[in-house]
N, C-alpha and C. Protein backbone atom coordinates (compact mmCIF):
# COMPACT_ATOMS: atom_id res chain seq x y z
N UNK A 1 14.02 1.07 -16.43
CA UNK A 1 15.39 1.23 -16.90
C UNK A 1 15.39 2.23 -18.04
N UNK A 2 16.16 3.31 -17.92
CA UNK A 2 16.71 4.28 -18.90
C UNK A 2 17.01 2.96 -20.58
N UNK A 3 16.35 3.63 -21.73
CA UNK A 3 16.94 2.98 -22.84
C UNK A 3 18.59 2.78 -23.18
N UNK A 4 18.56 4.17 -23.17
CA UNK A 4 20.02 3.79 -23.60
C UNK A 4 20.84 2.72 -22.55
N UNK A 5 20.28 2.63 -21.67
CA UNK A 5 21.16 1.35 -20.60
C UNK A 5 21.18 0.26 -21.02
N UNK A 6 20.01 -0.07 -21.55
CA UNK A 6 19.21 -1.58 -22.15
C UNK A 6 20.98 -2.43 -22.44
N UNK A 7 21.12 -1.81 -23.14
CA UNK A 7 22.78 -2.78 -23.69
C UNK A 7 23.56 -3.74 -22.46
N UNK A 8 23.43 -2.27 -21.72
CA UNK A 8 24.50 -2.97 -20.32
C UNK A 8 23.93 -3.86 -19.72
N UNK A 9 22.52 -3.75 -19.31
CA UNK A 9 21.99 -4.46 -18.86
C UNK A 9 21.96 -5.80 -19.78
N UNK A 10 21.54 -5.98 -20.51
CA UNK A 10 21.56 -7.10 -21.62
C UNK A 10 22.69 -8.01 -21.27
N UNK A 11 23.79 -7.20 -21.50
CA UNK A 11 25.28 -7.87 -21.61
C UNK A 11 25.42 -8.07 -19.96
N UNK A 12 24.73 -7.64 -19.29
CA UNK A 12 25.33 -8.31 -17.91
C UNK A 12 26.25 -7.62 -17.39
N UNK A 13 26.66 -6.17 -17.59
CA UNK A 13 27.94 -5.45 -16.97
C UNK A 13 27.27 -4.38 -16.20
N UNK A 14 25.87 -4.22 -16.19
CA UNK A 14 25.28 -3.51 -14.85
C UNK A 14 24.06 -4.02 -13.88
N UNK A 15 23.99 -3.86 -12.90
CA UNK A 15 22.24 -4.08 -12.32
C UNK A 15 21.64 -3.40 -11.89
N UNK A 16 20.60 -3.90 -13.22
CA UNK A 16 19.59 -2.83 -13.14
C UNK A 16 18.41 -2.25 -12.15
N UNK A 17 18.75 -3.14 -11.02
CA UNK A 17 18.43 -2.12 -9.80
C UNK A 17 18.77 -1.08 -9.36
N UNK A 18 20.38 -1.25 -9.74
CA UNK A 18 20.80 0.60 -9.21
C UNK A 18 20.54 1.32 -9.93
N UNK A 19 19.68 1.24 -11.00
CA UNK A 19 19.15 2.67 -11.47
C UNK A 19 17.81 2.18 -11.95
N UNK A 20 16.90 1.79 -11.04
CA UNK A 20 15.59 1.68 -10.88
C UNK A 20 15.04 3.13 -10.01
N UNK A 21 13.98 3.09 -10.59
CA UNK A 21 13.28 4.55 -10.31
C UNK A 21 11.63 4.09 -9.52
N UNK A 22 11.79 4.66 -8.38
CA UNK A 22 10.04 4.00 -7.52
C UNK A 22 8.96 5.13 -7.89
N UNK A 23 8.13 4.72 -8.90
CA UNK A 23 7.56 5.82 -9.79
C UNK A 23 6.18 6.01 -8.11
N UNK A 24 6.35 5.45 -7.24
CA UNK A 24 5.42 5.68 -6.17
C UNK A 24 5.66 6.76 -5.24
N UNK A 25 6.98 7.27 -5.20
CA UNK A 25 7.96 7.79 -3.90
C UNK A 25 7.51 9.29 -5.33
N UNK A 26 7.99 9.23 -6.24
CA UNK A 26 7.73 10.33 -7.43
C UNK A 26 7.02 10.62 -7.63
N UNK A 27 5.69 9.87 -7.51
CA UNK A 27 4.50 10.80 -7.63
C UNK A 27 4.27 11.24 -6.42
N UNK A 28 4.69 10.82 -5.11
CA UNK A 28 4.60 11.68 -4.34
C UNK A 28 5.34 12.83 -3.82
N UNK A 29 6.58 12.66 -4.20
CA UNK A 29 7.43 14.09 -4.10
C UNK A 29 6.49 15.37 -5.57
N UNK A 30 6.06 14.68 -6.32
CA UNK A 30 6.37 15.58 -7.79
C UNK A 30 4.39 16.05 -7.54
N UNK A 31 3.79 15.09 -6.98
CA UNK A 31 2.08 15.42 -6.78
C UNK A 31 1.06 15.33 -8.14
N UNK A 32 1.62 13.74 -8.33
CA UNK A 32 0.81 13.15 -9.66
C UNK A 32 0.40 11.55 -8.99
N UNK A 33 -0.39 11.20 -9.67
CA UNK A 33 -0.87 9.96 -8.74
C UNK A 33 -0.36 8.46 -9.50
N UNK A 34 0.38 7.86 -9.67
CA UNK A 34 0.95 6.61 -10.29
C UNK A 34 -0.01 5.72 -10.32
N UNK A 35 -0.34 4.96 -11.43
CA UNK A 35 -0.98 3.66 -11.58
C UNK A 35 -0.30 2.84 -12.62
N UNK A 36 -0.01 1.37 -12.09
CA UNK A 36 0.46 0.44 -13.53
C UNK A 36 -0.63 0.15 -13.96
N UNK A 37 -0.38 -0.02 -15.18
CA UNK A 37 -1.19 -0.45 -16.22
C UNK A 37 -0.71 -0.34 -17.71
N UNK A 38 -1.69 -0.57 -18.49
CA UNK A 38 -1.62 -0.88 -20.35
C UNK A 38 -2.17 0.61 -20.34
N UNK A 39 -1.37 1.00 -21.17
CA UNK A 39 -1.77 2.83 -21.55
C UNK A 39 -2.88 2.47 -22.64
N UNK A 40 -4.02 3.49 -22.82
CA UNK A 40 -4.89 2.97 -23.58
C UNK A 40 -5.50 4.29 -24.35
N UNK A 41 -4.76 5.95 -23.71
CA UNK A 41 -4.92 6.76 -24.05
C UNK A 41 -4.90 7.85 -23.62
N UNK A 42 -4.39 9.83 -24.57
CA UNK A 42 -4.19 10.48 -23.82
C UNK A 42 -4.81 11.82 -24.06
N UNK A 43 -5.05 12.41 -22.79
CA UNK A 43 -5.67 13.61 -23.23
C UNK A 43 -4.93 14.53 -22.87
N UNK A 44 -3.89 15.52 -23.85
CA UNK A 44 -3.52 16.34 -23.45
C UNK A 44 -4.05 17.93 -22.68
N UNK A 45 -4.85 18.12 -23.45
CA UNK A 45 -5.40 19.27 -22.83
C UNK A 45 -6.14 19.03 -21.03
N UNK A 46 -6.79 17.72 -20.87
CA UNK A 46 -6.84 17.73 -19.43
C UNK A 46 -5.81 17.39 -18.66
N UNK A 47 -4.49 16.78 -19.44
CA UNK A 47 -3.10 16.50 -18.60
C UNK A 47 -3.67 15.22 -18.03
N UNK A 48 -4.38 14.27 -18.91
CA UNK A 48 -4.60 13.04 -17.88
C UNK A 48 -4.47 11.47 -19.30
N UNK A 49 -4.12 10.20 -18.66
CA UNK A 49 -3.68 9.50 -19.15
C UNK A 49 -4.85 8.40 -18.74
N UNK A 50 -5.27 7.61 -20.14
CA UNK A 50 -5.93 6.47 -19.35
C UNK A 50 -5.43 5.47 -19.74
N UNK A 51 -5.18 4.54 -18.82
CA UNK A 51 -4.84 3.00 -18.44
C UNK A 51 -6.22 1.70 -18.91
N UNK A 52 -6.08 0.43 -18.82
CA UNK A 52 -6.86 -0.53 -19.52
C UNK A 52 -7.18 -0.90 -17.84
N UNK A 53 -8.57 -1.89 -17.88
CA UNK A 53 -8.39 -2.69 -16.51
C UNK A 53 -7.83 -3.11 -16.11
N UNK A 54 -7.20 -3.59 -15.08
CA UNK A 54 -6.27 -4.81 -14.78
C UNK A 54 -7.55 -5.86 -14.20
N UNK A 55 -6.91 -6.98 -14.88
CA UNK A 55 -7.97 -8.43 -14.67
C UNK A 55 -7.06 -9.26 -14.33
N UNK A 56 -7.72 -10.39 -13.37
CA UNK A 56 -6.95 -11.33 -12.92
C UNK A 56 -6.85 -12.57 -13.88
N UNK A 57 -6.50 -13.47 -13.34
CA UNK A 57 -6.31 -14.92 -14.44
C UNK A 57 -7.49 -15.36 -15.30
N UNK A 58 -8.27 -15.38 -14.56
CA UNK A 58 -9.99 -15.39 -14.99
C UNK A 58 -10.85 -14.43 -15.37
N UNK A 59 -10.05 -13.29 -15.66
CA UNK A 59 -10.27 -12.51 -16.58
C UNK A 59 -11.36 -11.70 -15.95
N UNK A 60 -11.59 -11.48 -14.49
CA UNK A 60 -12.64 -10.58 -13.62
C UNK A 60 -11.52 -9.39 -13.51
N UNK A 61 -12.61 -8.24 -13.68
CA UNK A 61 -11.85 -7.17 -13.43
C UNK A 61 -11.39 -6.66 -11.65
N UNK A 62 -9.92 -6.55 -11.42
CA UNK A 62 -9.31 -6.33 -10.10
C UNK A 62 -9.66 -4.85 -10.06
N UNK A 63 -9.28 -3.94 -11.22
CA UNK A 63 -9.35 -2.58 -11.04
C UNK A 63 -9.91 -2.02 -12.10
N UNK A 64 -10.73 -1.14 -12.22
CA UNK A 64 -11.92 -0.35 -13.43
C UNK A 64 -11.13 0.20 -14.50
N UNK A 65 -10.74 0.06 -15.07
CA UNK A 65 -10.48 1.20 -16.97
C UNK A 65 -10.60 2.50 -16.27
C-alpha cells in the first residue's frame, strides 16, 4: 500500500486490494528478480540488495541470507 493511503485504509473508506501491487508480475515485466524478506543491506554500486534468511517456526533455515 502507497503511504499516503495508509489513512483511508485505516478509516475503512478504501480496499486496499485495489491498489495492491504483485511485486512478482513487476519484476518480471521491469527484469529484476523479487524476494520477500527482512532487508539486511545495500550495495549501491553493484545495484543489489540483501535480505535476512527466512526460518521456519523452529528456527531451521527455509531459504539462505
Amino acid at each position: 500500500i502507497w503511504k499516503p493511503l495508509l489513512h483511508e485504509v485505516a478509516a475503512g473508506s478504501m480496499d486496499p486490494n485495489t491498489h495492491q501491487l504483485e511485486y512478482v508480475a513487476q519484476a518480471r515485466w521491469h527484469y529484476f528478480e523479487f524476494q520477500q524478506g527482512e532487508l539486511t543491506g545495500i550495495d549501491r554500486e553493484r545495484k543489489l540488495v540483501k535480505v535476512a534468511a527466512c526460518l521456519d517456526q523452529d528456527g531451521a533455515e527455509l531459504l539462505p541470507a
